[in-house]
N, C-alpha and C. Protein backbone atom coordinates (compact mmCIF):
# COMPACT_ATOMS: atom_id res chain seq x y z
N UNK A 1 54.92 60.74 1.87
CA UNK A 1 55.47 62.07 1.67
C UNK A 1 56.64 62.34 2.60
N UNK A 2 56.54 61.81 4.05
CA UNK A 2 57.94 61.94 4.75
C UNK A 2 59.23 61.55 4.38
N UNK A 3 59.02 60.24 3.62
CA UNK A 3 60.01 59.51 3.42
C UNK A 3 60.84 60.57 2.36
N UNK A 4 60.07 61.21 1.18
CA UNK A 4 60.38 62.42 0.32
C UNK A 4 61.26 63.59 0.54
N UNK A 5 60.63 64.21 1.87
CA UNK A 5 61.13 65.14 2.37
C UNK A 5 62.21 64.89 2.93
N UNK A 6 62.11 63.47 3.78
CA UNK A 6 63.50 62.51 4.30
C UNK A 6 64.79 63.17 3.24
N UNK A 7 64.72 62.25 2.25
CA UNK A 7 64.95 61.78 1.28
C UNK A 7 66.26 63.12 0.84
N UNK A 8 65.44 64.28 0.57
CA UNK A 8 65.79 65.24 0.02
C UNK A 8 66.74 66.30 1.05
N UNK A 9 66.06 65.58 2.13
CA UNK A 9 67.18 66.64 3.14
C UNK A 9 68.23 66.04 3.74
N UNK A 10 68.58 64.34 3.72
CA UNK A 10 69.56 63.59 3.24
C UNK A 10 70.53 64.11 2.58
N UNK A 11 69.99 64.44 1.15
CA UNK A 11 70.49 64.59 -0.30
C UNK A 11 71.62 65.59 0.32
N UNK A 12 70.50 66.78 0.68
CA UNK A 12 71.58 68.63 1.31
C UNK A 12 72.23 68.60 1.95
N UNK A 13 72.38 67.30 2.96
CA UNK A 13 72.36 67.71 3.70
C UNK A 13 74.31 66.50 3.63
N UNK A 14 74.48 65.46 3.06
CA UNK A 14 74.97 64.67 2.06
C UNK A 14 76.45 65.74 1.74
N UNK A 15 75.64 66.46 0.68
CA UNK A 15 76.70 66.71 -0.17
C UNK A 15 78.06 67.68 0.29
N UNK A 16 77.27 68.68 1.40
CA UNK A 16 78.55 69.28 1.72
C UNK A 16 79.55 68.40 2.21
N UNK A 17 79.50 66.97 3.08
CA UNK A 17 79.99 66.27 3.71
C UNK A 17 80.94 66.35 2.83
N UNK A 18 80.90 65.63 1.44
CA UNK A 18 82.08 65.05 0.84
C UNK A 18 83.08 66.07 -0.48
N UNK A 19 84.01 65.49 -0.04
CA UNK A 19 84.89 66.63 -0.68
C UNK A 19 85.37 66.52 -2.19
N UNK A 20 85.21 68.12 -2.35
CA UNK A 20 85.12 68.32 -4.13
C UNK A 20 86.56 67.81 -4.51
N UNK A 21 86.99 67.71 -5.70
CA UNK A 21 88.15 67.25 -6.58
C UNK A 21 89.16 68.57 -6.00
N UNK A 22 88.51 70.24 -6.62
CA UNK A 22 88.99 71.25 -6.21
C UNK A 22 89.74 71.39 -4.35
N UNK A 23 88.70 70.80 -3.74
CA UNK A 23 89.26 71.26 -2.35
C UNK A 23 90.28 70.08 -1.81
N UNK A 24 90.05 69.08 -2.93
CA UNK A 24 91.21 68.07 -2.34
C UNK A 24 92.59 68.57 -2.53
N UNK A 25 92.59 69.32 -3.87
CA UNK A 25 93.84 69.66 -4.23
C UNK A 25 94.23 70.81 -3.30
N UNK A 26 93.20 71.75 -3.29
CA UNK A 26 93.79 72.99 -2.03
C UNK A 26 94.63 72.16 -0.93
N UNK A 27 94.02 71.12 -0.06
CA UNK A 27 94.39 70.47 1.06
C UNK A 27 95.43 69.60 0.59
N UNK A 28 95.67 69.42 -0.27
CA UNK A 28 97.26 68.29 -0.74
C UNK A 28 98.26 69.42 -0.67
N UNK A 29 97.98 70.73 -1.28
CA UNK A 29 98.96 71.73 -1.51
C UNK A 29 99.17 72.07 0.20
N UNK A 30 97.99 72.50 1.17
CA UNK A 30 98.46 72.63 2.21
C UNK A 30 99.17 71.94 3.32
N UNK A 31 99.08 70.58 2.95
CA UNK A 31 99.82 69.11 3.56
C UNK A 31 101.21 69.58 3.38
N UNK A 32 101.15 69.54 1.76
CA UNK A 32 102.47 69.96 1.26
C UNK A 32 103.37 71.26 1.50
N UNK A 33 102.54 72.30 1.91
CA UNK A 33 103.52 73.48 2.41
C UNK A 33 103.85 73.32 3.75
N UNK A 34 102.78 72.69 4.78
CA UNK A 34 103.34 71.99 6.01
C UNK A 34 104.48 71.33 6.03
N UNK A 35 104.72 70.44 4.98
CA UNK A 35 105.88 69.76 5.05
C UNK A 35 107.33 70.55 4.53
N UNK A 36 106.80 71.58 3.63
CA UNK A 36 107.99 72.26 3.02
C UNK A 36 108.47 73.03 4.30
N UNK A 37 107.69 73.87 5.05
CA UNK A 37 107.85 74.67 5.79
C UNK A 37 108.14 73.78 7.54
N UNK A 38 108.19 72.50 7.50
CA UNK A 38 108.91 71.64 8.31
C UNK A 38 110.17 71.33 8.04
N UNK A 39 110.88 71.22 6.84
CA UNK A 39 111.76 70.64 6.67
C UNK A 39 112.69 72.24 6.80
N UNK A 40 112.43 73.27 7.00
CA UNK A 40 113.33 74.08 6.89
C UNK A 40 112.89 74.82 8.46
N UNK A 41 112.30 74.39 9.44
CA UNK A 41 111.69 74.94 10.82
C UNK A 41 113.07 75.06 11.59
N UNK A 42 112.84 76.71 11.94
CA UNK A 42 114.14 77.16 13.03
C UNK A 42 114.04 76.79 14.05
N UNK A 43 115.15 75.88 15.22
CA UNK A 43 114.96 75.37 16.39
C UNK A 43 115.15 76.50 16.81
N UNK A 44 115.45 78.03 16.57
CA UNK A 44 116.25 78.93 17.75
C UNK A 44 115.19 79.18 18.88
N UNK A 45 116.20 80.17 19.98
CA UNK A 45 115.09 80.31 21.31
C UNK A 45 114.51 81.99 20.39
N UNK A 46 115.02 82.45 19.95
CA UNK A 46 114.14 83.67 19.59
C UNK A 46 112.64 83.70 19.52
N UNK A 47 112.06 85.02 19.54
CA UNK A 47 110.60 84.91 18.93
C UNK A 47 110.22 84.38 17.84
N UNK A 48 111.24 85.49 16.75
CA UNK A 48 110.48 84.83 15.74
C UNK A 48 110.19 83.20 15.48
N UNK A 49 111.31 82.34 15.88
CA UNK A 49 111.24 81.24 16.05
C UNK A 49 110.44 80.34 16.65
N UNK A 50 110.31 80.58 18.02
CA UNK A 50 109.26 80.00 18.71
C UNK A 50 108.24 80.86 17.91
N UNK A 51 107.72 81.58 17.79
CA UNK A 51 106.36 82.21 17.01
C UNK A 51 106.51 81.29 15.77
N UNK A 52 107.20 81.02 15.15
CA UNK A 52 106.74 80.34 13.32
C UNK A 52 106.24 79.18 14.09
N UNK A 53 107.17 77.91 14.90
CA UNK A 53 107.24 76.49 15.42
C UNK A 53 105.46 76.78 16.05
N UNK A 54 105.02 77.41 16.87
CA UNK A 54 103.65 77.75 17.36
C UNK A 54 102.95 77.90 15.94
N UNK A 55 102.62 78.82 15.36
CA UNK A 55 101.94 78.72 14.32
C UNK A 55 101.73 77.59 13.13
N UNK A 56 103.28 77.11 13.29
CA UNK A 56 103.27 75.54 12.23
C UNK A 56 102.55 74.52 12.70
N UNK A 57 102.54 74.45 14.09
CA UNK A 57 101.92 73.61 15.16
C UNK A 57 100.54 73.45 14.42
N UNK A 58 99.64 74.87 15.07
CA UNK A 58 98.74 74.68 14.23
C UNK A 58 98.04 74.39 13.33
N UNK A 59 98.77 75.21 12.43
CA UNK A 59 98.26 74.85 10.74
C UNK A 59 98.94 73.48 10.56
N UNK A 60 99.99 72.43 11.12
CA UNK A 60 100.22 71.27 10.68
C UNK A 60 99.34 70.54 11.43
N UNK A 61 98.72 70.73 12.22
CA UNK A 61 97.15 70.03 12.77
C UNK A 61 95.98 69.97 11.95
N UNK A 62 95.92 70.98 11.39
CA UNK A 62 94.80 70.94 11.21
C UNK A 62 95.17 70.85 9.40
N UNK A 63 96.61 71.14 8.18
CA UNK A 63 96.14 70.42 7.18
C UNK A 63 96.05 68.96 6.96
N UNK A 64 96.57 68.08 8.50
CA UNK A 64 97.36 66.80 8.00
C UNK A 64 95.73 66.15 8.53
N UNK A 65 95.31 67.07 9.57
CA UNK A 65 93.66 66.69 9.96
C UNK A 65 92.58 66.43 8.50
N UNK A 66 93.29 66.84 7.58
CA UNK A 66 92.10 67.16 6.05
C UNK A 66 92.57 65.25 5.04
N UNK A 67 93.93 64.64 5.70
CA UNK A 67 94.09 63.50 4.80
C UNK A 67 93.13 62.52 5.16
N UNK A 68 92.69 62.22 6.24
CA UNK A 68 91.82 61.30 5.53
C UNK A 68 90.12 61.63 5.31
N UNK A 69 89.69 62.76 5.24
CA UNK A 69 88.54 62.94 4.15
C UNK A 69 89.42 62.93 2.48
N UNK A 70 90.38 63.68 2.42
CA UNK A 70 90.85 63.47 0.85
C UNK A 70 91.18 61.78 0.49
N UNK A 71 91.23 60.71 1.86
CA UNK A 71 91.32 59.38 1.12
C UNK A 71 90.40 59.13 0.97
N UNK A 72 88.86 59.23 1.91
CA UNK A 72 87.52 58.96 1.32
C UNK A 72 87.04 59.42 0.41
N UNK A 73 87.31 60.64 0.07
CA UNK A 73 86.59 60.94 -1.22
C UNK A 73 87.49 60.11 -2.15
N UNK A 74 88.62 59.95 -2.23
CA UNK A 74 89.69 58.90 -3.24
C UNK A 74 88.89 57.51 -3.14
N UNK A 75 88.51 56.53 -2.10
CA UNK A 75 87.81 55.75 -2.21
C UNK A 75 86.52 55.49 -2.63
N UNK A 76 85.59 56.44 -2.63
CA UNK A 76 84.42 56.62 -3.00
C UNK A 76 84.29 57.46 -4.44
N UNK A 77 85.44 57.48 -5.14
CA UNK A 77 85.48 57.38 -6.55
C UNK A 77 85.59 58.85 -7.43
N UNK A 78 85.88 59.85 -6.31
CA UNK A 78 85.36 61.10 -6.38
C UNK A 78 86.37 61.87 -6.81
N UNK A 79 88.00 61.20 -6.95
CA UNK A 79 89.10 62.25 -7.24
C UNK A 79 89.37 61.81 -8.89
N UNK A 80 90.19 62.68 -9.78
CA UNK A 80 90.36 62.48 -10.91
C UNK A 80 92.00 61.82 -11.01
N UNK A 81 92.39 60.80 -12.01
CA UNK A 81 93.72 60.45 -12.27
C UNK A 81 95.08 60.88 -11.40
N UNK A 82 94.56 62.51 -11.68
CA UNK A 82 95.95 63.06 -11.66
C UNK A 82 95.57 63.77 -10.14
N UNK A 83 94.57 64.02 -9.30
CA UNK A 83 94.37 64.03 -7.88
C UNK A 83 94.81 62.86 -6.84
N UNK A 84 94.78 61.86 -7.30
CA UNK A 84 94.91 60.55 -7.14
C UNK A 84 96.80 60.60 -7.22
N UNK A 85 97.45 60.75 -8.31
CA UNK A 85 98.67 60.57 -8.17
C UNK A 85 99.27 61.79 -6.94
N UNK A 86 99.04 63.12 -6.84
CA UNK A 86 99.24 64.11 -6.12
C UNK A 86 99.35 63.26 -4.48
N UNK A 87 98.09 62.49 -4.71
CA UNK A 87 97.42 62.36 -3.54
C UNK A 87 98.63 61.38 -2.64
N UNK A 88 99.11 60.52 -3.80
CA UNK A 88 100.40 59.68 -2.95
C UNK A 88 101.44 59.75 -2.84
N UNK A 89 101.47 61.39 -4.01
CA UNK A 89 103.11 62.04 -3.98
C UNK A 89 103.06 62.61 -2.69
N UNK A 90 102.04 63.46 -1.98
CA UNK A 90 102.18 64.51 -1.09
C UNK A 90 102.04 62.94 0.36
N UNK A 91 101.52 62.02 0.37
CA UNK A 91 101.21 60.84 1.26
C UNK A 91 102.57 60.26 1.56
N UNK A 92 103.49 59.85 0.59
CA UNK A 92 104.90 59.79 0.58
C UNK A 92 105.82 60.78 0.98
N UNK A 93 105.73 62.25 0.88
CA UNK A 93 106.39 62.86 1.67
C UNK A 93 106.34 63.02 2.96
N UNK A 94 104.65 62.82 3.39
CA UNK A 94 104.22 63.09 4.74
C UNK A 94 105.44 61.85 5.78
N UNK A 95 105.12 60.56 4.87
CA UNK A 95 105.41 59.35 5.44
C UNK A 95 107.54 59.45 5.49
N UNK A 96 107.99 60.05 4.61
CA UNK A 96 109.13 60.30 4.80
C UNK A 96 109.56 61.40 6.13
N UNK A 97 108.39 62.35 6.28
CA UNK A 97 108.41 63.06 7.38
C UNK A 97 108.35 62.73 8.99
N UNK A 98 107.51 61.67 8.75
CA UNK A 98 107.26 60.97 10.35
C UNK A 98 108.30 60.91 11.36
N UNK A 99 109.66 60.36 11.37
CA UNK A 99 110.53 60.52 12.10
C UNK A 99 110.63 61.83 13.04
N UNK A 100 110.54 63.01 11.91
CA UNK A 100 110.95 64.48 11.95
C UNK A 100 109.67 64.57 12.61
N UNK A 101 108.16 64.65 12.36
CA UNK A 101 107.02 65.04 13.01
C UNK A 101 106.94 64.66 14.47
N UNK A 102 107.37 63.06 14.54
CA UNK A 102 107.31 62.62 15.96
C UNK A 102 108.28 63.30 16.96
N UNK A 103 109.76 63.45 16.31
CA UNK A 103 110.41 64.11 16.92
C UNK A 103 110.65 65.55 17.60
N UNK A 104 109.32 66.40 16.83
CA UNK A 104 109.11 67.54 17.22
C UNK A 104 108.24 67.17 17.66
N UNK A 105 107.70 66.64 18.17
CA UNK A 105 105.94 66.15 18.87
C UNK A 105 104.97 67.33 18.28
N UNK A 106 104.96 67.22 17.08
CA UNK A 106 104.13 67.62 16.32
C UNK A 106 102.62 66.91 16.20
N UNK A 107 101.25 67.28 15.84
CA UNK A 107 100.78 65.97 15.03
C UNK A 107 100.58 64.92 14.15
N UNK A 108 101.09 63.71 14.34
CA UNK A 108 100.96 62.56 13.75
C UNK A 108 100.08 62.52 12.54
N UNK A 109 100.05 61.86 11.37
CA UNK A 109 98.91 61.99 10.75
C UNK A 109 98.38 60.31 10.88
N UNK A 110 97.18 60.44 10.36
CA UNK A 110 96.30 59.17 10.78
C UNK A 110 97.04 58.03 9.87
N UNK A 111 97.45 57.14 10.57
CA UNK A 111 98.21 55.82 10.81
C UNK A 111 97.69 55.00 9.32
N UNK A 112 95.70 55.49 9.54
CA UNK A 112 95.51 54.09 8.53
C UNK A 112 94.97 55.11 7.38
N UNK A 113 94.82 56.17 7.42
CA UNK A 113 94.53 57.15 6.17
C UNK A 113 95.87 56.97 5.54
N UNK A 114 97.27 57.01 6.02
CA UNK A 114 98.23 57.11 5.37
C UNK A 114 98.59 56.48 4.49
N UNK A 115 98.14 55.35 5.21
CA UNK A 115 98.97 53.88 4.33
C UNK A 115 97.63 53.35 3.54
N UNK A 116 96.22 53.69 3.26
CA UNK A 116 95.53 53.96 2.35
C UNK A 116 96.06 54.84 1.16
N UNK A 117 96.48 55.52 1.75
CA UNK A 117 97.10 56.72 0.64
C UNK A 117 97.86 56.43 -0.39
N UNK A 118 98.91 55.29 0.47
CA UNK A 118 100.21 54.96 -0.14
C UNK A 118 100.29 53.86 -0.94
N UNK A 119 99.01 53.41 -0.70
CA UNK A 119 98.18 52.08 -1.33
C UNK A 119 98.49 52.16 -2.85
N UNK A 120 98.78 51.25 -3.46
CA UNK A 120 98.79 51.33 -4.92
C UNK A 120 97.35 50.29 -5.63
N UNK A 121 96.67 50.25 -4.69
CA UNK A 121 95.43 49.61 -5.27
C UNK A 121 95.02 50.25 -6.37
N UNK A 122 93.92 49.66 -7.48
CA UNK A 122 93.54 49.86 -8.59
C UNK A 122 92.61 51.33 -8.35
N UNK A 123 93.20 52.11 -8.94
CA UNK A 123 92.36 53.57 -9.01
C UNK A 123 91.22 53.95 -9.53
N UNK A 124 90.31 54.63 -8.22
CA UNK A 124 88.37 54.62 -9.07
C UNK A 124 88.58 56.34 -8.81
N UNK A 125 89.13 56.66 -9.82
CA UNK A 125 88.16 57.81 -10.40
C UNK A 125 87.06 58.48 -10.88
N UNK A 126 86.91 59.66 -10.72
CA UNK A 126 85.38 60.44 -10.83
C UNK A 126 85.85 60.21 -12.64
């Protein structure tokens, strides 16, 4: 009977871990406004300026922090066709970005999630 109860609270305990089709795409779109909203970032000394560059800081931590759960769930079979293509359009911009990210000492995104990303290996879709 333990092994049961094991078993089942595994299961619950499992599923939030891995990420839905839906929230991959939220987090590709937010990768992606990180990057839109990088490529047009004001160096001035003003507030508003330093205030956006601080706030981008952030939020570019923490959407580029979401790529590699969206490559595991891509590896573990869980994204659809067209999540999958998104997934290496928005992976290719990131990777065109790097110069620009390092140069603002921004955060980096993960080295080997990326180039998973950019991978053209044979695609396992949900």
């Amino acid at each position: 009977m333990d092994a049961v109860i094991r078993a089942q609270y595994d299961e619950r305990v499992a599923v939030p871990t891995m990420m839905s089709e839906k929230r991959a795409l939220l987090d590709l779109r937010y990768i992606e406004h990180g990057c839109e909203r990088m490529r047009r970032l004001d160096f001035g000394n003003d507030d508003d300026a330093v205030r956006e560059r601080m706030a981008l800081r952030l939020e570019w931590d923490d959407a580029i922090g979401q790529l590699p759960k969206i490559v595991e769930a891509y590896e573990h079979g869980r994204l659809s066709e067209t999540t999958i293509v998104e997934m290496r359009r928005v992976a290719q911009e990131v990777a065109a970005l790097v110069p620009e990210i390092t140069r603002i000492r921004f955060p980096l995104p993960d080295a080997e999630a990326l180039g998973r990303a950019l991978c053209d290996a044979p695609a396992r879709t949900a």
